[in-house]
N, C-alpha and C. Protein backbone atom coordinates (compact mmCIF):
# COMPACT_ATOMS: atom_id res chain seq x y z
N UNK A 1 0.83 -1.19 0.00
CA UNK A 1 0.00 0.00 0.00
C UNK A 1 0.87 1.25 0.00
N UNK A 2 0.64 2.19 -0.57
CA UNK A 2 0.76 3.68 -0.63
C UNK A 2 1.08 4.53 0.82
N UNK A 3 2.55 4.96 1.42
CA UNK A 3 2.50 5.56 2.63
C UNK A 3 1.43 6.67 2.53
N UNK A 4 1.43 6.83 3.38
CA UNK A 4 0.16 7.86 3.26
C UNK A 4 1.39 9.11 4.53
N UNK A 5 0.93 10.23 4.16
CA UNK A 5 1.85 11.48 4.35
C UNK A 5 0.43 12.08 5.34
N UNK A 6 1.02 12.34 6.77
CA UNK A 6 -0.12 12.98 7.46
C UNK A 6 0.85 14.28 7.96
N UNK A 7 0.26 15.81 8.22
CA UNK A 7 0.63 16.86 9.11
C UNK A 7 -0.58 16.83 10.13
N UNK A 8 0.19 16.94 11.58
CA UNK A 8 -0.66 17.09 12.15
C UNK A 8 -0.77 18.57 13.14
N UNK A 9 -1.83 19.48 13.54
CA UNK A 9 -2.24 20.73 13.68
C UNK A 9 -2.43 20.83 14.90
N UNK A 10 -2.00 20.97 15.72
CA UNK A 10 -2.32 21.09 17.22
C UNK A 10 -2.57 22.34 17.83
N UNK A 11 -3.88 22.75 18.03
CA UNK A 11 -4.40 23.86 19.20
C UNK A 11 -3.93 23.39 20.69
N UNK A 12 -2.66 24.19 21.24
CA UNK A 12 -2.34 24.02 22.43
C UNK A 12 -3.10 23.82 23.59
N UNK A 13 -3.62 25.42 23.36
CA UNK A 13 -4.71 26.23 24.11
C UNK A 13 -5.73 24.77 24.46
N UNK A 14 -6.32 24.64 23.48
CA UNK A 14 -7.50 23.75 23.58
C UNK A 14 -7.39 22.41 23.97
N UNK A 15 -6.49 21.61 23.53
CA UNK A 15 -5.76 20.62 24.38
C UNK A 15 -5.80 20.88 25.83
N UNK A 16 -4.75 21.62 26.41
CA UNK A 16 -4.55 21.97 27.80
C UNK A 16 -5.57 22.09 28.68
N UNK A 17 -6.60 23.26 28.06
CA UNK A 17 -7.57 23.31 28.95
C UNK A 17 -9.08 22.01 28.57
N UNK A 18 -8.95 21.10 27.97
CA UNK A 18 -9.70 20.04 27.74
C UNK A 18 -9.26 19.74 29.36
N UNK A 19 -7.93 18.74 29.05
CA UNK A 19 -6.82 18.22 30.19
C UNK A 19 -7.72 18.73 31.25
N UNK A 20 -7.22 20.15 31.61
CA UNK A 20 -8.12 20.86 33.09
C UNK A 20 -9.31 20.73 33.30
N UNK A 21 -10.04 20.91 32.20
CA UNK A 21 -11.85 20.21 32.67
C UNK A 21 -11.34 19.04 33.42
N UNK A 22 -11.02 17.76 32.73
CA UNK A 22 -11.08 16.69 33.07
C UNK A 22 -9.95 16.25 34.36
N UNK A 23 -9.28 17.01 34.38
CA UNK A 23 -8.92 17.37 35.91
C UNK A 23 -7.90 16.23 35.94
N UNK A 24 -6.84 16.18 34.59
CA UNK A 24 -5.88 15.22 34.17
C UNK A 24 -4.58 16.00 34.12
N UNK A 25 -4.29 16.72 35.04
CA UNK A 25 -3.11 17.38 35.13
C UNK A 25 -1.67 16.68 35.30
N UNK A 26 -1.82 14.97 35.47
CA UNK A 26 -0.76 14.39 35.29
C UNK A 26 -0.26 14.23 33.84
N UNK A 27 -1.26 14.51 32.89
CA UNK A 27 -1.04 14.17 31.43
C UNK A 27 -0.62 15.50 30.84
N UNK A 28 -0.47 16.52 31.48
CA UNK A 28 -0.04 17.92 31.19
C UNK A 28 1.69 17.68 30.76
N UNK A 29 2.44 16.99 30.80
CA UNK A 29 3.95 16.45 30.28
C UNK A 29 3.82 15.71 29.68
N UNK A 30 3.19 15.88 28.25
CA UNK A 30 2.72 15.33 26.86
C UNK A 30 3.51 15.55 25.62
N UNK A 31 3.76 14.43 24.98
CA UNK A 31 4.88 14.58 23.92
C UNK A 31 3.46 14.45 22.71
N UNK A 32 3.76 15.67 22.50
CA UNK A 32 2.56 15.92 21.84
C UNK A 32 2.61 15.06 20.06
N UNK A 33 4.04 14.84 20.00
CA UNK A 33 4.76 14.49 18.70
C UNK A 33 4.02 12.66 18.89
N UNK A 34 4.55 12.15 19.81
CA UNK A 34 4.24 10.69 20.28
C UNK A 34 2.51 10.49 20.14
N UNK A 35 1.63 11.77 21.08
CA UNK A 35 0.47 11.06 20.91
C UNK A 35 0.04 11.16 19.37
N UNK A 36 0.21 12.27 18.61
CA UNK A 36 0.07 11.95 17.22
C UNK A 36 0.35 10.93 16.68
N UNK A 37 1.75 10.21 16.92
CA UNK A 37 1.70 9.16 16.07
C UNK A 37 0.98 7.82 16.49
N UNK A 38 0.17 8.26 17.61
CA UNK A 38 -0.05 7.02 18.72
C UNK A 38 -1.65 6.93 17.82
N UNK A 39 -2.43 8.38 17.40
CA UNK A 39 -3.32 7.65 16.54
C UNK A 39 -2.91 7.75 14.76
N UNK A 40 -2.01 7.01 14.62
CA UNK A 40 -1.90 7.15 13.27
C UNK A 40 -2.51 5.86 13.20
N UNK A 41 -2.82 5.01 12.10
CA UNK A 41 -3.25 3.63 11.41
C UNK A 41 -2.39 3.29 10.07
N UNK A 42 -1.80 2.04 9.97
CA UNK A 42 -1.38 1.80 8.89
C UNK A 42 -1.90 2.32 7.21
N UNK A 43 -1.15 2.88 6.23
CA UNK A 43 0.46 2.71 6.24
C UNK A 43 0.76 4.69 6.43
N UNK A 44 -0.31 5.42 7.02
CA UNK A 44 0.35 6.45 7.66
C UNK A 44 1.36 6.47 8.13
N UNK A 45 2.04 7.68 7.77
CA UNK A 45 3.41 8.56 8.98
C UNK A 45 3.17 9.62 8.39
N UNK A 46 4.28 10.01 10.05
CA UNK A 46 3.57 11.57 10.38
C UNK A 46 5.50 12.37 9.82
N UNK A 47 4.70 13.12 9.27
CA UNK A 47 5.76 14.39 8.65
C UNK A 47 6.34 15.32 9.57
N UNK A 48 5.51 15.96 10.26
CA UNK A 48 5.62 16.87 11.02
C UNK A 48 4.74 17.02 12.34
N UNK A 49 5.02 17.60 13.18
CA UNK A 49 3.68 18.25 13.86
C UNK A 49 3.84 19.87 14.01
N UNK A 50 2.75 20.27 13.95
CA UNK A 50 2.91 22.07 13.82
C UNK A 50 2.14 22.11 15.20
N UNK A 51 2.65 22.69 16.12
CA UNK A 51 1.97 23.04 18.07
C UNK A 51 1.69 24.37 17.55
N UNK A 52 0.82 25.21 17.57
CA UNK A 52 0.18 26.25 17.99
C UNK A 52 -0.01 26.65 19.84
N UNK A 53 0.61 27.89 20.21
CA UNK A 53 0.19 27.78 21.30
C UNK A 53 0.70 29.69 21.93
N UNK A 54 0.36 29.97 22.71
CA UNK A 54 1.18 31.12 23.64
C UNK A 54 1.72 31.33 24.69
N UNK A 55 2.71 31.90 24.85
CA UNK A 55 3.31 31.80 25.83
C UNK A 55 2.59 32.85 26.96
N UNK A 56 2.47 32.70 28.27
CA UNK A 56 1.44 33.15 28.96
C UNK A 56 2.48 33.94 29.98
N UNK A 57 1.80 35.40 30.38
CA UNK A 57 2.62 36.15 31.15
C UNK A 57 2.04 36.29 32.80
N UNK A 58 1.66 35.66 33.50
CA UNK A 58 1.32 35.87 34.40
C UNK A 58 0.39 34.42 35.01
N UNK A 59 0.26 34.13 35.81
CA UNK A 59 0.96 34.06 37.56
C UNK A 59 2.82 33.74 37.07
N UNK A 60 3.92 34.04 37.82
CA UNK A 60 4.90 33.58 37.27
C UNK A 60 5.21 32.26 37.70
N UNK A 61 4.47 31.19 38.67
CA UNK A 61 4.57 30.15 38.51
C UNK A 61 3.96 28.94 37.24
N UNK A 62 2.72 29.69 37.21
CA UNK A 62 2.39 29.17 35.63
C UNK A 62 3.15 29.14 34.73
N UNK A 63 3.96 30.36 34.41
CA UNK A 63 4.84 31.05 33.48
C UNK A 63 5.88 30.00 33.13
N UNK A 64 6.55 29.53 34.62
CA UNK A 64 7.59 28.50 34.48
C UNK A 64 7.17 27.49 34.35
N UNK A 65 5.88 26.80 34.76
CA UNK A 65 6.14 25.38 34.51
C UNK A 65 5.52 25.21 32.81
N UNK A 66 5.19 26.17 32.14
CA UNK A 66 4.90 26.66 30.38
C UNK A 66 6.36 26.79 30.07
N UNK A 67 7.19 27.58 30.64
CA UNK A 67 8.71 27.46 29.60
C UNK A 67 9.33 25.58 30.03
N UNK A 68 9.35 25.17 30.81
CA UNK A 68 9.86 24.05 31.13
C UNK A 68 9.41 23.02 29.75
N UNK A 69 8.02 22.74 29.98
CA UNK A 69 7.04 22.45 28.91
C UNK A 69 7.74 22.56 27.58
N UNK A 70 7.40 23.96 27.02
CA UNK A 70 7.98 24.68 25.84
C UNK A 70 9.51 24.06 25.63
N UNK A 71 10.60 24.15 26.72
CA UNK A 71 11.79 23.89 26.46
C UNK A 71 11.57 22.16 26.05
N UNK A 72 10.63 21.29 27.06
CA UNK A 72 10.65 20.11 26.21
C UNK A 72 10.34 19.55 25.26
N UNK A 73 9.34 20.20 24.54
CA UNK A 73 8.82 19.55 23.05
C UNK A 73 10.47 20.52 21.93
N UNK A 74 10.74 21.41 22.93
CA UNK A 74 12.02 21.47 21.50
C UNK A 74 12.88 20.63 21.70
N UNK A 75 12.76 19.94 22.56
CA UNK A 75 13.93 18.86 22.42
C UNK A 75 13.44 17.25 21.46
N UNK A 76 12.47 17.71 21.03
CA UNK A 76 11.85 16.41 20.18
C UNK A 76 11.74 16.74 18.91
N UNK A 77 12.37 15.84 18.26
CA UNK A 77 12.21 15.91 16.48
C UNK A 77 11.12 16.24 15.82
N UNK A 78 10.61 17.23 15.01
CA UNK A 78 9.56 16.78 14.37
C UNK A 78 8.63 18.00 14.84
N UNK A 79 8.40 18.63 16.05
CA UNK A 79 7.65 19.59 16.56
C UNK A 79 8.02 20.68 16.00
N UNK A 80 7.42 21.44 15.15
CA UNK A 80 7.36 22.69 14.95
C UNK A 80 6.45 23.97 15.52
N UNK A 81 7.07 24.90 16.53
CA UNK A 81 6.33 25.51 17.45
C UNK A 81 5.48 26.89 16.73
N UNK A 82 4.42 27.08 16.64
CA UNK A 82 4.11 28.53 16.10
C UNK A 82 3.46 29.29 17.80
N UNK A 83 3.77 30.29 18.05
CA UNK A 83 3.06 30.95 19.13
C UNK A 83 2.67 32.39 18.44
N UNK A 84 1.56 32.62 19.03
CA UNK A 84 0.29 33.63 19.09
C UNK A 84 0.44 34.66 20.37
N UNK A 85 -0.69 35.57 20.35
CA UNK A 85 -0.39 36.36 21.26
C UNK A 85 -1.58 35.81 22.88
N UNK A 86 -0.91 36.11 23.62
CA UNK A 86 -1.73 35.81 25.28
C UNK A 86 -2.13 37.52 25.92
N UNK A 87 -3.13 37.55 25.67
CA UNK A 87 -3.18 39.10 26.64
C UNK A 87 -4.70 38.73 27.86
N UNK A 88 -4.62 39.92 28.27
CA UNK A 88 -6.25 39.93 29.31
C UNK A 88 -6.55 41.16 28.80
N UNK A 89 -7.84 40.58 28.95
CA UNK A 89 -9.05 41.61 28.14
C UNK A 89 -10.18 41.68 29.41
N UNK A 90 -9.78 43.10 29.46
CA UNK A 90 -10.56 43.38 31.03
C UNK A 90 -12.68 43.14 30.49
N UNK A 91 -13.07 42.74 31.66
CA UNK A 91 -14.54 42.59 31.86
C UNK A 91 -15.17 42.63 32.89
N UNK A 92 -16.16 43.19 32.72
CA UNK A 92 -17.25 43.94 33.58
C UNK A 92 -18.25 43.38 33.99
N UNK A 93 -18.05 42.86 35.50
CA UNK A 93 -19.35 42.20 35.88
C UNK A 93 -20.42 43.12 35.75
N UNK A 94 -21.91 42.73 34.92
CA UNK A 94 -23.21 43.69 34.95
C UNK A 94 -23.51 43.86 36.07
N UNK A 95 -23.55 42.64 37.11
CA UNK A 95 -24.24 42.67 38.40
C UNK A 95 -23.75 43.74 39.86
N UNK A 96 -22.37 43.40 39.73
CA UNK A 96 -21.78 44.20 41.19
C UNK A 96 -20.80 45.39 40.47
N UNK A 97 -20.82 45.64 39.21
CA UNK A 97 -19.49 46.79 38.55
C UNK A 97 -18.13 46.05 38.60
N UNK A 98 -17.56 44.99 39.49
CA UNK A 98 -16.18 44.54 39.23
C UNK A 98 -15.71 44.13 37.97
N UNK A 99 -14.15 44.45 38.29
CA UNK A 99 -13.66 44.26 36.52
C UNK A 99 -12.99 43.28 36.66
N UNK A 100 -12.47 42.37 36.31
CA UNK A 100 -11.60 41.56 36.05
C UNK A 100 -11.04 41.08 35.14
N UNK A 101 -9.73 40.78 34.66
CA UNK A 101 -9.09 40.55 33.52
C UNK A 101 -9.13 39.04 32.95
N UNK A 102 -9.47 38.74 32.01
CA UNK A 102 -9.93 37.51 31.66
C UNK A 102 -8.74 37.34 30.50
N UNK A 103 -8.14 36.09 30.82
CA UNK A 103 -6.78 35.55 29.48
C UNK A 103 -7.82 35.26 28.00
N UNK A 104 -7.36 36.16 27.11
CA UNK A 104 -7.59 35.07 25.93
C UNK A 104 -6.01 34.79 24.77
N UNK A 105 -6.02 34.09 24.42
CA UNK A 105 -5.32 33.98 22.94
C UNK A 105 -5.86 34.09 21.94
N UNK A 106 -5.06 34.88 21.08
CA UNK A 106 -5.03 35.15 20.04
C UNK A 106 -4.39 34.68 18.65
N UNK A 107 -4.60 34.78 17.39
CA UNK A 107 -4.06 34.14 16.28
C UNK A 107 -4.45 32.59 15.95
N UNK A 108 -4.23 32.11 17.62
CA UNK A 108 -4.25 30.42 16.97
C UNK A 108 -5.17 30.25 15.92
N UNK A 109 -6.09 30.11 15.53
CA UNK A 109 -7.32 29.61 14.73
C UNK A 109 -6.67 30.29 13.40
N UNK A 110 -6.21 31.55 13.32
CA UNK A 110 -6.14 32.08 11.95
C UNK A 110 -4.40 31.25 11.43
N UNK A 111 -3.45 31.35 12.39
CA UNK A 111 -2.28 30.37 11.45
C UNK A 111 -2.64 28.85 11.36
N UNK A 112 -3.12 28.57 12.36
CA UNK A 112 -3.91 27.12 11.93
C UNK A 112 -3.83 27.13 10.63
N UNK A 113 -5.23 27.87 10.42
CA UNK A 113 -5.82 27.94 9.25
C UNK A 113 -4.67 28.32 7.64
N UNK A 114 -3.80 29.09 8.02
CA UNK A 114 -2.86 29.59 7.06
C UNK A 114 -2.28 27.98 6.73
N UNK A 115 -1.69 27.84 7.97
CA UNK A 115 -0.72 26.36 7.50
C UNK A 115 -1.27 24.95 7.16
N UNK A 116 -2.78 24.83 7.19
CA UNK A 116 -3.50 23.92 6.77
C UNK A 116 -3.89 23.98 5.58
N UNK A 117 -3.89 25.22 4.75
CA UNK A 117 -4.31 25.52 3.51
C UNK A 117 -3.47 25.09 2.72
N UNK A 118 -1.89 26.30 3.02
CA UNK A 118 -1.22 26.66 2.43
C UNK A 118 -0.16 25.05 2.52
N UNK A 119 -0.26 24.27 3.15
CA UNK A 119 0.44 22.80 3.43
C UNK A 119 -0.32 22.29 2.55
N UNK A 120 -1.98 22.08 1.86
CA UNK A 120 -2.29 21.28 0.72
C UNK A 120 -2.20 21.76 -0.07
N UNK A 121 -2.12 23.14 -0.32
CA UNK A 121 -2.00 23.95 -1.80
C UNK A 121 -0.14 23.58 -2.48
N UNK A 122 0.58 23.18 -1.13
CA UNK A 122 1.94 22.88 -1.76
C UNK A 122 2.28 20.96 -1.82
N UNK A 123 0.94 20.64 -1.20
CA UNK A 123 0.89 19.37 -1.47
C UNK A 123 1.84 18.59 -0.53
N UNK A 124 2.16 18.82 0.67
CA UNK A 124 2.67 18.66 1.55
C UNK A 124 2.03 17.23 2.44
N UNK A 125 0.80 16.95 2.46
CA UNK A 125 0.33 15.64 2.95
C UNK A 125 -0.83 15.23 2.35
N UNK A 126 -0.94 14.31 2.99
CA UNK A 126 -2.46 13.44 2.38
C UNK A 126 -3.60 14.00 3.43
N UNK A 127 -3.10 13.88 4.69
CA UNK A 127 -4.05 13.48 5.80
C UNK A 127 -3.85 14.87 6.95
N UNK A 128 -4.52 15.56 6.88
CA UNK A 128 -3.93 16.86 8.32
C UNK A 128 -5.02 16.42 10.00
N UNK A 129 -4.35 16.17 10.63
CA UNK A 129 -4.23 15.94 11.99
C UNK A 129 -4.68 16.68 12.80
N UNK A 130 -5.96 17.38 13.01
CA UNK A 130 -6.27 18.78 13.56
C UNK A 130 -6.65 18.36 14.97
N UNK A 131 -6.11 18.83 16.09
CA UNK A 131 -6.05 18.40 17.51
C UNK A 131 -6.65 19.25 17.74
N UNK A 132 -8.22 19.88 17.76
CA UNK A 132 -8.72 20.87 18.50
C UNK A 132 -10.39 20.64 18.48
N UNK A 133 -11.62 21.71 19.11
CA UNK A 133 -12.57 21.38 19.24
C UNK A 133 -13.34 22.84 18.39
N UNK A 134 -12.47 23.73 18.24
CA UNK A 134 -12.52 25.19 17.87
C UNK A 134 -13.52 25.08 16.53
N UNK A 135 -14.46 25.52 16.97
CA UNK A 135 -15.81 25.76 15.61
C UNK A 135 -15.19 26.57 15.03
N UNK A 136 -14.28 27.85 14.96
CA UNK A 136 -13.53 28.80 13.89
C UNK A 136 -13.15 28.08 12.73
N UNK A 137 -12.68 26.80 12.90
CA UNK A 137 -11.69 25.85 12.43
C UNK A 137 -12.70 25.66 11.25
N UNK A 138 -14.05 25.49 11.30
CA UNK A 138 -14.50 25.07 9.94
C UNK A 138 -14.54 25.66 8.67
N UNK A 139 -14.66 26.63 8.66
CA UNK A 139 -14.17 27.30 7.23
C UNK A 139 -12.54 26.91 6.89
N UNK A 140 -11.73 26.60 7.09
CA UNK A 140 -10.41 26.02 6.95
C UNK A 140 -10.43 24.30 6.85
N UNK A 141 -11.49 23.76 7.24
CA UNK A 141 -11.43 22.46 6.78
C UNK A 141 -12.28 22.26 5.92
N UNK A 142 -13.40 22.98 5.31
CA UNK A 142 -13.97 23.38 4.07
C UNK A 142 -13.37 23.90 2.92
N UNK A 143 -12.98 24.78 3.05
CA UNK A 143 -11.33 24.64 1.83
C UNK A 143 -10.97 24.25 1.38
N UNK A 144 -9.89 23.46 2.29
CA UNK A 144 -9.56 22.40 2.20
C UNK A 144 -10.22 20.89 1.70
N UNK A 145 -11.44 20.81 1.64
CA UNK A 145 -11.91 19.57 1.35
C UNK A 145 -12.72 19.67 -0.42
N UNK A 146 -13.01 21.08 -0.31
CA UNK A 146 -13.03 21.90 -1.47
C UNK A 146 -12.39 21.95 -2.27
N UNK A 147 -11.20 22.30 -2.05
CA UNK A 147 -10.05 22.45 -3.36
C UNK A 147 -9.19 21.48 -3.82
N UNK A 148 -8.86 20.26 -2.33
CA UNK A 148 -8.79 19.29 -2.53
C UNK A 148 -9.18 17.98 -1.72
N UNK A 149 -10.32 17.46 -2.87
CA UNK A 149 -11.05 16.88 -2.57
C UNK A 149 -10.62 15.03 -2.19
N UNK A 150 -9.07 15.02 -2.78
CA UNK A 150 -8.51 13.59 -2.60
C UNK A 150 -7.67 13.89 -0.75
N UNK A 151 -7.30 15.15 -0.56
CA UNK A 151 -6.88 14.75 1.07
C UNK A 151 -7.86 14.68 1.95
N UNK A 152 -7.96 14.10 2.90
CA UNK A 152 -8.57 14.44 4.52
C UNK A 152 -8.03 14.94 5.26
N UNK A 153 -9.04 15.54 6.35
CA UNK A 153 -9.51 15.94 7.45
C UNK A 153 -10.04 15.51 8.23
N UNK A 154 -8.72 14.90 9.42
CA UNK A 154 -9.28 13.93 11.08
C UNK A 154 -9.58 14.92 11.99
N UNK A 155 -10.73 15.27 12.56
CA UNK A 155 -10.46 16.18 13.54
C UNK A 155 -9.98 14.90 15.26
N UNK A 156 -9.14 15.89 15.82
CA UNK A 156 -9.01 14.84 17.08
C UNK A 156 -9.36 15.92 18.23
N UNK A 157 -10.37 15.33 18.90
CA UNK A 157 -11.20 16.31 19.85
C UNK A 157 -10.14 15.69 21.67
N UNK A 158 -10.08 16.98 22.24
CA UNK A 158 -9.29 16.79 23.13
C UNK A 158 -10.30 16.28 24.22
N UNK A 159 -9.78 15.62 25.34
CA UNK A 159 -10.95 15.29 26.54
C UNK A 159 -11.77 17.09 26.66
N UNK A 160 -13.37 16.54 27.37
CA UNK A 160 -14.02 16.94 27.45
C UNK A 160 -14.81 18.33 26.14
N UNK A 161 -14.25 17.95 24.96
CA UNK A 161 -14.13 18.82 24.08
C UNK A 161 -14.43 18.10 23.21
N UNK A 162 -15.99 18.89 22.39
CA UNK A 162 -16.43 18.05 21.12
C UNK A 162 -17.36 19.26 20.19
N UNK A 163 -17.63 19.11 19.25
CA UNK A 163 -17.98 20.19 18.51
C UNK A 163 -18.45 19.18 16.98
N UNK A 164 -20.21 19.65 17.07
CA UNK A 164 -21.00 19.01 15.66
C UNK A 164 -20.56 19.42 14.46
N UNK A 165 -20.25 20.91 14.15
CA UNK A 165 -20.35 21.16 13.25
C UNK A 165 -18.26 20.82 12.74
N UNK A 166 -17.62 20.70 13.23
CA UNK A 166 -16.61 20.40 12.91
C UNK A 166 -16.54 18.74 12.51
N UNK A 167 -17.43 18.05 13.38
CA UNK A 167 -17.96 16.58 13.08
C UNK A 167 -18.35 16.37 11.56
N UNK A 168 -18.94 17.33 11.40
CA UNK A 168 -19.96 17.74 10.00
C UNK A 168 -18.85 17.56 8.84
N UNK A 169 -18.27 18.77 8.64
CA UNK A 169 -17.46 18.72 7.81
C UNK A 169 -15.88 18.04 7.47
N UNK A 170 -15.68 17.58 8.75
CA UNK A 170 -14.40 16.59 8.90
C UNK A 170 -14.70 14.95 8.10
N UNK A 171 -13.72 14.40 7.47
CA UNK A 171 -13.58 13.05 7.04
C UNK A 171 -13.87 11.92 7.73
N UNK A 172 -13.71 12.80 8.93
CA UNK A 172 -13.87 12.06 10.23
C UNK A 172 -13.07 12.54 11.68
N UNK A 173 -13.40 12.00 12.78
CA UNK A 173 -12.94 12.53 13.96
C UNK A 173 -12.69 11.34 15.22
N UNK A 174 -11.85 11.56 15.79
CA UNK A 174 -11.92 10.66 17.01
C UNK A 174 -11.44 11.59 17.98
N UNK A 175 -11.62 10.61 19.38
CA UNK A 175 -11.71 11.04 20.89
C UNK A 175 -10.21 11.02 20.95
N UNK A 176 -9.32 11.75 22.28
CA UNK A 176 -8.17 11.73 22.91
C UNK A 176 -8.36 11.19 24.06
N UNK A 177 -8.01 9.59 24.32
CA UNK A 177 -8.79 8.77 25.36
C UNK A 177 -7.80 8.79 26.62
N UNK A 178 -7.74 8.09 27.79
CA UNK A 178 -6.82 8.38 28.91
C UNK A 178 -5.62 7.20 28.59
N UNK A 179 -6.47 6.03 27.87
CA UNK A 179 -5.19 5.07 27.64
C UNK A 179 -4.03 6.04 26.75
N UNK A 180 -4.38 6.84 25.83
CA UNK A 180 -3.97 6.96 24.38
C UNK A 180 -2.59 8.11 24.74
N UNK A 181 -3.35 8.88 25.94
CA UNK A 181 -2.29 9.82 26.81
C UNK A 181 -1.40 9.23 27.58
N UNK A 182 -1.54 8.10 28.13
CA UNK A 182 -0.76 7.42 28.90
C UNK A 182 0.80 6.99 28.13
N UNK A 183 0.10 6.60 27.22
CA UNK A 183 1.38 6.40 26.55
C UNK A 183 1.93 7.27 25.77
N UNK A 184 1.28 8.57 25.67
CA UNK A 184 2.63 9.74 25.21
C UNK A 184 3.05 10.56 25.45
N UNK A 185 3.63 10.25 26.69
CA UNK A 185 4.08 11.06 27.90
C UNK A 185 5.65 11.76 27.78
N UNK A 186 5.91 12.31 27.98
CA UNK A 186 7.61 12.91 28.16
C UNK A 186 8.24 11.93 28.94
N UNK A 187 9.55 11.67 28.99
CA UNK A 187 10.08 11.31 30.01
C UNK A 187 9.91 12.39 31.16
N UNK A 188 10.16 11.80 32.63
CA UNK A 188 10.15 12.48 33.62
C UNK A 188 11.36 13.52 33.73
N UNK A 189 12.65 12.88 33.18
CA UNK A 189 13.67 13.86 32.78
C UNK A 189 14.52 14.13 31.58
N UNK A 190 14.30 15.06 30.96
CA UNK A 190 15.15 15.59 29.67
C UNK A 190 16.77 15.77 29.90
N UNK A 191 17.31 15.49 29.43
CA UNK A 191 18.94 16.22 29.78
C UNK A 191 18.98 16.55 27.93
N UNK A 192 19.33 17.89 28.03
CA UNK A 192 19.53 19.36 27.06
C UNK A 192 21.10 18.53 26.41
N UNK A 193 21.32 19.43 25.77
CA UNK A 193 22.07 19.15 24.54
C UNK A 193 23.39 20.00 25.43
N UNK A 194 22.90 20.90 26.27
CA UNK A 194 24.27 21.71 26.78
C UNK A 194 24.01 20.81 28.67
N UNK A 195 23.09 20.08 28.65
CA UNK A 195 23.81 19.65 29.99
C UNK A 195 22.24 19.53 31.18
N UNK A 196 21.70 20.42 30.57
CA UNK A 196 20.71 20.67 31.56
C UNK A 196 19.55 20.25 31.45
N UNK A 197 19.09 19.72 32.64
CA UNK A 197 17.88 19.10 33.21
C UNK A 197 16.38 19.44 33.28
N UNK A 198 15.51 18.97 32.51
CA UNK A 198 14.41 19.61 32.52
C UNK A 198 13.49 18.38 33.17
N UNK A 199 12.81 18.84 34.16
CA UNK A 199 12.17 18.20 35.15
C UNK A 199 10.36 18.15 35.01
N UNK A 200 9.55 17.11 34.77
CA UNK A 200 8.54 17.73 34.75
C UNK A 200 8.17 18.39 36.20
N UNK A 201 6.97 19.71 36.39
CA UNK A 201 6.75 20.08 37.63
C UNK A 201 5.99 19.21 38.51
N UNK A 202 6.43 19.24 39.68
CA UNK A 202 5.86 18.72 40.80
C UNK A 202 3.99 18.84 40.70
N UNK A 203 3.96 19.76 40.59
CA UNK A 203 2.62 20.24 40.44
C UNK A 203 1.45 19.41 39.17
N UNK A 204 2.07 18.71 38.20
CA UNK A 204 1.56 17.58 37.18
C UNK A 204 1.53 16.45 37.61
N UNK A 205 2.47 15.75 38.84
CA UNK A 205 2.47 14.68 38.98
C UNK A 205 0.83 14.05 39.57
């Protein structure tokens, strides 16, 4: 049979906080490269993986155990990192006047979308790998199924995260199950290319 050429698209953001619904914070030291290939099916392989994600400025303990993170998927072949912007966008309770600053990210959905296009328009895979639950996402997998009508579109919905209309227009979709995380885990310790130790945090175990 014919290898079949997959990229796979990963919404950080949406991953992570799936994880936190489901209150799986040991699976937060995820080789995000591994669980991709963990749902591939014969005679797939995976090309690449493209992580979408931002780097977040505040609590500064969050902060660090996100660069720790960040420093470990660059130590894995194959991950290509794109980051977006993280700001707070202040909001106004109607009820009592308090404001509070609420995190959002920004960009992910629109380079998604750039590098999912612009990866079949150069003919780059058969199969794109979209790790997210993000309804934005469907006009970019319509496109895509549009212009070319011989690749697919897997959507892979993160725990607690599912979405019809992406169901709709996808080739198809599957779940991110607890076995499937289990096994694509980081090691517990990295040792760096110059020496140094990257630990997952205490706080995941």
């Amino acid at each position: 049979m014919k290898s079949e050429r997959v990229i796979a698209y990963v919404d950080g953001f949406n991953l992570y906080f799936g994880l936190k619904e489901k209150g799986w914070r040991c699976y937060y030291w995820l080789n995000v490269k591994l669980l991709c290939q963990n749902l591939l099916i014969s005679p797939q392989h995976l090309i690449v993986v493209k992580y979408f994600t931002s780097r977040i400025t505040s609590p500064p303990d969050k902060r660090k155990r996100q660069s720790i993170f960040l420093e470990a998927l660059n130590t894995v072949d194959g991950i290509k990192p794109y980051y977006g912007k993280y700001q707070l966008t202040p909001l106004m309770c109607e009820k009592c006047g308090h404001q509070n600053d609420i995190p959002e990210e920004k960009m992910t959905d629109v380079q998604i979308t750039s590098e999912m296009v612009s990866d079949a328009h150069r003919n780059k895979y058969d199969t794109a790998l979209l790790v997210s639950a993000d309804r934005d996402l469907v006009p970019s997998i319509e496109k895509v199924r549009s212009e070319f009508p011989h690749k697919h579109v897997i959507v892979v919905f993160p725990p607690m995260r599912t979405n019809d209309d992406l169901r709709r227009v996808a080739n198809g979709f599957v779940h991110i199950t607890e076995p499937l995380l289990k096994k694509s885990l980081l090691p517990p310790e990295i040792t760096k290319l110059d020496g140094y130790v990257l630990k997952c945090p205490l706080q995941w175990h």
